[in-house]
Protein backbone atom coordinates (compact mmCIF):
# COMPACT_ATOMS: atom_id res chain seq x y z
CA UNK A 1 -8.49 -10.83 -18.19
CA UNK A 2 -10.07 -8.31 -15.82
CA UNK A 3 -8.46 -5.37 -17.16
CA UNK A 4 -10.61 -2.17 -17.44
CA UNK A 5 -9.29 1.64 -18.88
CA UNK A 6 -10.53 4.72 -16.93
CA UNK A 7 -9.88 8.27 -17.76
CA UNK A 8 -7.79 10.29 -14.79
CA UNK A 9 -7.51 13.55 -15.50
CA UNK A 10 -6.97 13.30 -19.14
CA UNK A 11 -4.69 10.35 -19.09
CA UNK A 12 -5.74 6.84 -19.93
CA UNK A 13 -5.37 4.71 -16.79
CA UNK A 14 -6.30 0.76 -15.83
CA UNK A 15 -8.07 -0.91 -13.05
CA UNK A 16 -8.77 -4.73 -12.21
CA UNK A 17 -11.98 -6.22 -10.98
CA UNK A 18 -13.08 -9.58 -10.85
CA UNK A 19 -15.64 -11.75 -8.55
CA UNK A 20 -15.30 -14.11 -6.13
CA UNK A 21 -17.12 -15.89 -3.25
CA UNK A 22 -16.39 -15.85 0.64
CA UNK A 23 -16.50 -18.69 3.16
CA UNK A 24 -20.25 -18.02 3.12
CA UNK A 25 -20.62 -18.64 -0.29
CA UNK A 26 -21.30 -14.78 -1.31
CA UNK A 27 -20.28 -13.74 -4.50
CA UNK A 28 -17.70 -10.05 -3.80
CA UNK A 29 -16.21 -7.78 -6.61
CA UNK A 30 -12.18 -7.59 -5.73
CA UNK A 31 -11.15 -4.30 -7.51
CA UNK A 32 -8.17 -1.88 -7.40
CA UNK A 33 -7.63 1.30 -9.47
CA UNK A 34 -4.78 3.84 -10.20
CA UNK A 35 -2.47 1.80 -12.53
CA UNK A 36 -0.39 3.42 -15.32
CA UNK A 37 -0.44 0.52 -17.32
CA UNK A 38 -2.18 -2.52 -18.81
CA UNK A 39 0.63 -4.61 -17.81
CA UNK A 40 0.88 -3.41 -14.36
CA UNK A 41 -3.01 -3.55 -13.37
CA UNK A 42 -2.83 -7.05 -15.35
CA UNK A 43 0.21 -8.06 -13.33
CA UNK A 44 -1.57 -6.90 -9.87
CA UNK A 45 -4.62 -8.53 -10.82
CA UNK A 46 -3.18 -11.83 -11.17
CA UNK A 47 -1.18 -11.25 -7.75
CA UNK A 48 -4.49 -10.31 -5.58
CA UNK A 49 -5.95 -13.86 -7.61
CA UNK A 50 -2.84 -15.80 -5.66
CA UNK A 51 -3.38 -13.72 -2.45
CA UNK A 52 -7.71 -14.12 -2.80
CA UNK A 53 -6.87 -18.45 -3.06
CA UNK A 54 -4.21 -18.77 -0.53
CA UNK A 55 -6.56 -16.78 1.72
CA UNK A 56 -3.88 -14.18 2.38
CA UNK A 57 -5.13 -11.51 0.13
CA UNK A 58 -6.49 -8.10 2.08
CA UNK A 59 -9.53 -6.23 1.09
CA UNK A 60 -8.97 -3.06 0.64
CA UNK A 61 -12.23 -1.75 2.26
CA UNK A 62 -11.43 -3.92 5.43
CA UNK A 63 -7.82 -2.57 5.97
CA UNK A 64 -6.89 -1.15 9.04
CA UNK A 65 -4.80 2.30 8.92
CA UNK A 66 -2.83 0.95 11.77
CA UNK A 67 -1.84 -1.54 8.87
CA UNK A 68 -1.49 0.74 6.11
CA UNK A 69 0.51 3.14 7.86
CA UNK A 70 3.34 0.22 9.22
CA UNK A 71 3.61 -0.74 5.31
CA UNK A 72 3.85 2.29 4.18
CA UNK A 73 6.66 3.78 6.41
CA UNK A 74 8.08 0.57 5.89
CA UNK A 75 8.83 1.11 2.34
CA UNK A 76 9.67 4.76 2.49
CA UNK A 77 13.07 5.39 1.31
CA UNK A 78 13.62 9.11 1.82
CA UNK A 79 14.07 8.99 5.27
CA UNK A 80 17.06 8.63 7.40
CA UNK A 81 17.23 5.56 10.27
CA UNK A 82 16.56 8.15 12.90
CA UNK A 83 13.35 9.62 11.50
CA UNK A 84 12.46 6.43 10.66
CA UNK A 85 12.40 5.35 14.59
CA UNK A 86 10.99 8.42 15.80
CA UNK A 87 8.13 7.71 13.53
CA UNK A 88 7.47 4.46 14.83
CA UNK A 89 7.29 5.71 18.18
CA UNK A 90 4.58 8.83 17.01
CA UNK A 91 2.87 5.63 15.23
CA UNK A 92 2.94 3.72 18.15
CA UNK A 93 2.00 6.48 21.10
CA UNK A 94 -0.15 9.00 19.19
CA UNK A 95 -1.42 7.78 16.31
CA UNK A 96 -2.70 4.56 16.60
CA UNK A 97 -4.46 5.02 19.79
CA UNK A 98 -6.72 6.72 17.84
CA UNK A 99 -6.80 6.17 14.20
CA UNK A 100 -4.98 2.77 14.34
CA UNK A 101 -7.79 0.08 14.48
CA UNK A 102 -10.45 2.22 11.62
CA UNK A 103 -10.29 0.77 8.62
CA UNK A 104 -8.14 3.35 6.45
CA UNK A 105 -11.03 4.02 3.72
CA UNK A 106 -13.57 4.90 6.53
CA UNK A 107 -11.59 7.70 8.27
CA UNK A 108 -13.14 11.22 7.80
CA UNK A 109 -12.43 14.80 8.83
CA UNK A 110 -14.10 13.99 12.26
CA UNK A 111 -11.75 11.26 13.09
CA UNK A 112 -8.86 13.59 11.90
CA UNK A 113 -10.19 16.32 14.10
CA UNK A 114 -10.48 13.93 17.57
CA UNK A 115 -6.52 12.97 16.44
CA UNK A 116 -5.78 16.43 16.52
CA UNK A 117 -7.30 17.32 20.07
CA UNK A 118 -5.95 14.26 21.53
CA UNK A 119 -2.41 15.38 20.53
CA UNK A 120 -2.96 18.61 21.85
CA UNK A 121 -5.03 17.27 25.23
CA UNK A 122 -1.58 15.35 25.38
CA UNK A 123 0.60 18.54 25.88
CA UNK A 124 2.92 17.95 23.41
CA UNK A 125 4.45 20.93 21.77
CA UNK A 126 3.34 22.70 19.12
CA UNK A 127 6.09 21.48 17.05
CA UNK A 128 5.52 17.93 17.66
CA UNK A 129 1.66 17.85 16.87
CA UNK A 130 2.71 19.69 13.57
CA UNK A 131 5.25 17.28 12.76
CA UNK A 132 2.86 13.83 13.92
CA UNK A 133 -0.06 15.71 11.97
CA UNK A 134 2.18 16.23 8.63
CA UNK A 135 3.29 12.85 8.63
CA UNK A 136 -0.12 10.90 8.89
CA UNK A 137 -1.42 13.84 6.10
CA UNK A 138 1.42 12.72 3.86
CA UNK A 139 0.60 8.99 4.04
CA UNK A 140 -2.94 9.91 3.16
CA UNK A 141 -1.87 11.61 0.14
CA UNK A 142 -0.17 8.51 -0.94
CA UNK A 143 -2.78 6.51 -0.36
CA UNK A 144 -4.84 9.00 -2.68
CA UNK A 145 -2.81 9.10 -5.37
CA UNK A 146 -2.44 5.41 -5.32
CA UNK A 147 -6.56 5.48 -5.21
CA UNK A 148 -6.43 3.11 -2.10
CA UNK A 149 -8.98 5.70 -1.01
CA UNK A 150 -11.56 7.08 -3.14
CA UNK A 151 -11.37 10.85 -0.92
CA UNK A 152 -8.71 12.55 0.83
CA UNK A 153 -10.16 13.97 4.62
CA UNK A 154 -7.15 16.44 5.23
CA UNK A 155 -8.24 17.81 1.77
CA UNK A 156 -11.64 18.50 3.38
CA UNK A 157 -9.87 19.99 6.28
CA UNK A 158 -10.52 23.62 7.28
CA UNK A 159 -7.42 25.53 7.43
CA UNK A 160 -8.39 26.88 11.14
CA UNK A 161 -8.82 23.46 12.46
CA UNK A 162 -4.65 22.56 11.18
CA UNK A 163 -2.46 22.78 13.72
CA UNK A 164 0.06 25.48 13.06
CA UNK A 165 3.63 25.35 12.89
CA UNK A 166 5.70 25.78 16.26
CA UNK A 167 8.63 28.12 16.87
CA UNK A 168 11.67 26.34 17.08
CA UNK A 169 12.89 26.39 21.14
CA UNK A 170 15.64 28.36 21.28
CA UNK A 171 17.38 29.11 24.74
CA UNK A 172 20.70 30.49 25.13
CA UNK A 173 23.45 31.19 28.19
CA UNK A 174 24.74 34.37 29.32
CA UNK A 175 28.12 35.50 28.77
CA UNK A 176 28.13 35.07 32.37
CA UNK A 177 26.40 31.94 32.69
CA UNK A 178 29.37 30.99 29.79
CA UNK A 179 32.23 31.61 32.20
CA UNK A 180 30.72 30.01 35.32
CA UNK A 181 30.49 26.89 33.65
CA UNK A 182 33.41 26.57 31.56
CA UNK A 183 35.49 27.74 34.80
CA UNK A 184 33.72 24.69 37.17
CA UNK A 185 34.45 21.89 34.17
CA UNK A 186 37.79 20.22 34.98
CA UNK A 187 37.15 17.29 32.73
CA UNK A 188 39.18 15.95 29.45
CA UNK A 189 35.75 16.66 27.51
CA UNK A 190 35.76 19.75 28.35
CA UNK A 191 36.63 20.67 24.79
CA UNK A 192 33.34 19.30 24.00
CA UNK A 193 31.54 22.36 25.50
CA UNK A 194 34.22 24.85 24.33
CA UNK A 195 33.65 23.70 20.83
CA UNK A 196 30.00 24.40 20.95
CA UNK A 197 29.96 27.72 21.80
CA UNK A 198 32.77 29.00 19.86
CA UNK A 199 31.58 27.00 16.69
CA UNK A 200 28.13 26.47 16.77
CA UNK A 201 29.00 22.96 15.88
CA UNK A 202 26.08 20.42 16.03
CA UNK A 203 26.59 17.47 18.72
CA UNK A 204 27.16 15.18 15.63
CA UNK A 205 29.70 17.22 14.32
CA UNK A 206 31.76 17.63 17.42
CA UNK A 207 31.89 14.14 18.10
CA UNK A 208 32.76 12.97 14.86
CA UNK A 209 35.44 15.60 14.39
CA UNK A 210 39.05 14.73 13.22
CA UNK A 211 42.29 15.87 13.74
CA UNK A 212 42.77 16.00 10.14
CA UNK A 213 39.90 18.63 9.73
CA UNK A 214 41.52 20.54 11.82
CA UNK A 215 43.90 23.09 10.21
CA UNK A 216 45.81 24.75 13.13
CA UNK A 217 48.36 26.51 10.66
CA UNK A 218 45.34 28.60 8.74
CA UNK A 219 42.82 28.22 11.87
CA UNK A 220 40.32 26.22 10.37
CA UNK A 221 37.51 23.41 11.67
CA UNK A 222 36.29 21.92 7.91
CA UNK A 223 33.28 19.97 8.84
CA UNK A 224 33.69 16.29 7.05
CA UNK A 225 31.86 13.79 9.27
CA UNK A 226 29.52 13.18 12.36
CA UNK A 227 28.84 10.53 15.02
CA UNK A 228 25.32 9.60 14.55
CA UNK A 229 22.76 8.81 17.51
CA UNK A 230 23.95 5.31 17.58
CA UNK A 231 27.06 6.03 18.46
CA UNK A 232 28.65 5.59 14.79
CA UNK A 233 31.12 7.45 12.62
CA UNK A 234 28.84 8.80 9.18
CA UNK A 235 31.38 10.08 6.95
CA UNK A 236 28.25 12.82 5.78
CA UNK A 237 26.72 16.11 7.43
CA UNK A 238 22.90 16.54 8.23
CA UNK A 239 22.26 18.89 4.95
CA UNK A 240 25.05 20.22 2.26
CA UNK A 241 24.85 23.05 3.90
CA UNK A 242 26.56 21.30 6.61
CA UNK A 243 30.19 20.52 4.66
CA UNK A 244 31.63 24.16 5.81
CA UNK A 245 34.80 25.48 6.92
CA UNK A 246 34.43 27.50 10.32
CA UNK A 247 37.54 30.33 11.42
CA UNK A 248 38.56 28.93 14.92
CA UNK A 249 39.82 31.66 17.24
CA UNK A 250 43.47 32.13 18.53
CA UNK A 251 41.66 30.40 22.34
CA UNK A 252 39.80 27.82 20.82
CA UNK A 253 42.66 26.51 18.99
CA UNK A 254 45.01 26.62 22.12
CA UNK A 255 42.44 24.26 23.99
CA UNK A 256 42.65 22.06 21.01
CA UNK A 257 45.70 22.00 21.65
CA UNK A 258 46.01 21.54 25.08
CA UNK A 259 43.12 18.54 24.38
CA UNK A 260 45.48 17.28 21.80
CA UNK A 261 48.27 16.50 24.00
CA UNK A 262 45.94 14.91 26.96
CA UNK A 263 44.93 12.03 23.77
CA UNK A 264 48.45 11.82 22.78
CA UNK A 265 49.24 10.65 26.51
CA UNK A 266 46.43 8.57 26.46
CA UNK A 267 47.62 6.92 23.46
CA UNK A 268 50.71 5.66 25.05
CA UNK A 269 49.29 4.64 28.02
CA UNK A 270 46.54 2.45 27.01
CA UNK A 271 46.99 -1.05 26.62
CA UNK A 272 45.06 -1.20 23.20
CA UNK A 273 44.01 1.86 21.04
CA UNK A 274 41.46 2.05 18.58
CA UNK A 275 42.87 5.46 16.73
CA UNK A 276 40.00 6.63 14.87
CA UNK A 277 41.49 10.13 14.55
CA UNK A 278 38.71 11.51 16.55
CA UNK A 279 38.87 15.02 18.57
CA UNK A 280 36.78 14.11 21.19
CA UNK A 281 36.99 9.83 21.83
CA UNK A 282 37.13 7.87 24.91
CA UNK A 283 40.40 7.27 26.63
CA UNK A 284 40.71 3.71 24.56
CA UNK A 285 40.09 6.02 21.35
CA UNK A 286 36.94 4.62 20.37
CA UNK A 287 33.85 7.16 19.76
CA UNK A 288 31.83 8.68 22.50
CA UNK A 289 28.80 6.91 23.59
CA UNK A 290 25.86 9.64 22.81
CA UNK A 291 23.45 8.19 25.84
CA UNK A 292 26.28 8.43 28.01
CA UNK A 293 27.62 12.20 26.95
CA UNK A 294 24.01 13.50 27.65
CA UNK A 295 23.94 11.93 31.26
CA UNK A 296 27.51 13.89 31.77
CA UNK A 297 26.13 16.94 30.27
CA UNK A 298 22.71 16.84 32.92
CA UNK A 299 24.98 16.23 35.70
CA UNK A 300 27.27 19.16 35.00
CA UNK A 301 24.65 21.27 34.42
CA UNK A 302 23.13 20.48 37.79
CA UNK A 303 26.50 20.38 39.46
CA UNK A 304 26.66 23.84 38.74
CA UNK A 305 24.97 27.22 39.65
CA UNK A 306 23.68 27.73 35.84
CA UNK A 307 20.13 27.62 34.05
CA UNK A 308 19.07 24.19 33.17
CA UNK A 309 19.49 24.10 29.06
CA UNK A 310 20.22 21.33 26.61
CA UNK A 311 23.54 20.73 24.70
CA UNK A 312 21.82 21.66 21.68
CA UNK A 313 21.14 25.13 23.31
CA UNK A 314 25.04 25.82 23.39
CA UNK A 315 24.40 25.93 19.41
CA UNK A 316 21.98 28.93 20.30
CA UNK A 317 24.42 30.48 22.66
CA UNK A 318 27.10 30.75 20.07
CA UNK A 319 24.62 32.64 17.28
CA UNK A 320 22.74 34.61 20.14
CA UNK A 321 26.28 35.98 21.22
CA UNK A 322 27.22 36.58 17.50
CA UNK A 323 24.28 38.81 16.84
CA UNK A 324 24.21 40.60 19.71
CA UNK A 325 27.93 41.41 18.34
CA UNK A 326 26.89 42.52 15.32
CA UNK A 327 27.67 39.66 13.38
CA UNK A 328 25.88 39.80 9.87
CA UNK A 329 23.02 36.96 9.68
CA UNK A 330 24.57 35.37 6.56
CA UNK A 331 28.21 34.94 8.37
CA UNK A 332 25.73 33.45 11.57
CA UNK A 333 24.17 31.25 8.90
CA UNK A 334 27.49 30.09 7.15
CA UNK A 335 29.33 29.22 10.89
CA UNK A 336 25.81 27.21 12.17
CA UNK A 337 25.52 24.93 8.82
CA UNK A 338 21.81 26.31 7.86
CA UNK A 339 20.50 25.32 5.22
CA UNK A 340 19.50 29.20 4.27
CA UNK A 341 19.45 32.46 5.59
CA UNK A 342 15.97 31.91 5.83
CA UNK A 343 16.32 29.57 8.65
CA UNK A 344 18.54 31.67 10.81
CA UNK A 345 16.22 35.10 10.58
CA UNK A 346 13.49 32.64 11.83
CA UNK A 347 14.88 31.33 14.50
CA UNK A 348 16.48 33.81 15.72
CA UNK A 349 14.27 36.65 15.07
CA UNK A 350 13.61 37.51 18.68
CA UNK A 351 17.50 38.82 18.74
CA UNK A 352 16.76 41.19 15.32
CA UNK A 353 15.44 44.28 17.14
CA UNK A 354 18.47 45.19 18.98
CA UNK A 355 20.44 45.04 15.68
CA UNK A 356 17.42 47.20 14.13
CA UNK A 357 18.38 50.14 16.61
CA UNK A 358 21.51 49.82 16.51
CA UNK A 359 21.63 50.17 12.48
CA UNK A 360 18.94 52.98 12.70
CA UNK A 361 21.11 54.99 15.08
CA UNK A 362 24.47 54.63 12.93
CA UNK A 363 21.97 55.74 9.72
CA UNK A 364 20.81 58.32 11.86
CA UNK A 365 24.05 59.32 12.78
CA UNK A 366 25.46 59.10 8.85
CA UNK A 367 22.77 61.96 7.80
CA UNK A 368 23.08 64.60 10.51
């Protein structure tokens, strides 16, 4: 058989290569490296045989990144169903427009630096084009260290032509823009909002919350489950971070109250009730649609004489109004679910300075 050793940085490894002739009669060397093992470059070698005489067999030189790409993201398995989709659509819209139909080994740093541009020509955010960029980078380093390709072009990259990492948006209400609101929602999801900004809760979290995680008698919110973009219970948080505890506040918990005796009349009066336990449901208990919720949210917002923000910026509200309180970082970190400390100093840096003066003035005031 086929079956040749190579030395990769000082490990033995194996590669196949064996002839064969097109439809034209010319005679073509079929040959793969990068396998750990005799067995496994033998076993390959007899597959890409099957594939060469059934005519479904792909050379390597001739594949299309547009191709590569799809399989690969296809058998990724680190990913959650949501990232997985949102790829497809930065495959789809950004990436293959430009890199899709050049075969994968043929791509160089001046294709990679016309993908960039285009991105950027695009107006998408700085974030975005970080995230799209890291993402085709990554699937070129697996196609490296599979030795698909013999060179790596975001290796050869300059560091000033990467696209650097975006700030995280971060916008925030007033205390005033807080009340205004809250006072013009008569709704029975109204508890939605209020748990937002008094928690920090993430969207997921709030809609996925039980009465059972809700500890009225020691004024606790433990943080068990979510609702997922599809509109499904996921009895998991984003990050381990996420599984927390959170103090709820002698008002929040007498609007959970209030909200739990509006579902307790809607109980009885509905013809059938699908009691999932959840906080915030639909009046025949079942879980909130998401697509809907964020139609209800825009039209509030609009209804009312507030900034434009997103739901997710009711997250921001809560640890903006914490640290302009005084509230250490770590206790802001613990409430919000980060992941570290890390996180919450960087994104919400831009509020530091004001607790920088205030703790130089009380260490100014402790040595006089």
């Amino acid at each position: 058989m086929p079956i040749y050793p190579y030395d990769k940085g000082g490990k033995e490894h194996w590669y196949y290569a064996f002839e064969v002739k097109d439809h034209n009669g010319k005679r073509k060397t079929i040959k793969k490296r990068g396998f750990k093992g005799k067995t496994e470059a033998r076993n390959a070698e007899a597959a890409a045989r099957t594939e060469w005489n059934k005519g479904t067999y792909i050379d390597p030189s001739t594949l299309l990144y547009k191709d590569y790409v799809t399989d690969w993201l296809k058998n990724k398995q680190d990913i959650s169903d949501k990232t997985r989709i949102t790829n497809e659509g930065h495959i789809k819209n950004h990436i293959n427009p430009i890199l899709g139909e050049i075969p994968l080994q043929k791509i160089n740093i001046m294709h990679i630096e016309k993908f960039i541009q285009s991105m950027q020509e695009k107006g998408l955010s700085q974030g975005t084009v970080k995230k799209i960029f890291n993402f085709v980078q990554t699937s070129f380093n697996s196609a490296y260290r599979k030795e698909i390709i013999a060179k790596n072009p975001f290796a050869l990259l300059d560091k000033s032509s990467k696209p650097r990492p975006g700030r995280a948006r971060v916008d925030y209400w007033t205390k005033e823009e807080i009340k205004i609101f809250l006072e013009s929602v008569d709704h029975r999801n109204k508890i939605i909002f209020i748990l937002a900004i008094y928690t920090g809760m993430r969207q997921g979290e709030i809609l996925g919350l039980r009465w059972r995680d809700v500890d009225f008698e020691n004024a606790q919110i433990r943080i068990r489950q979510t609702l997922d973009y599809k509109g499904e219970i996921q009895e998991k948080v984003k990050t381990d971070a996420g599984y927390r505890s959170i103090s709820a506040s002698e008002s929040l918990l007498a609007e959970l109250k209030k909200h739990r005796t509006l579902i307790e009349k809607e109980k009885l009066a509905a013809e059938e009730y699908f009691d999932h336990d959840l906080v915030v449901c639909r009046k025949n208990g079942r879980p909130t649609c998401v697509t809907n919720f964020h139609r209800f949210w825009k039209r509030r917002t609009k209804k009312v004489n507030v900034r434009q923000i997103r739901f997710h910026d009711l997250r921001h509200t809560c640890a903006s109004l914490l640290l302009s309180s005084n509230i250490h970082p770590k206790i802001v970190q613990e409430m919000l679910g980060h992941s570290s400390i890390k996180v919450t100093m960087d994104t919400y840096s831009h509020l530091m300075p004001n607790m920088q003066k205030d703790a130089v003035a009380a260490l100014d005031e402790l040595l006089k």
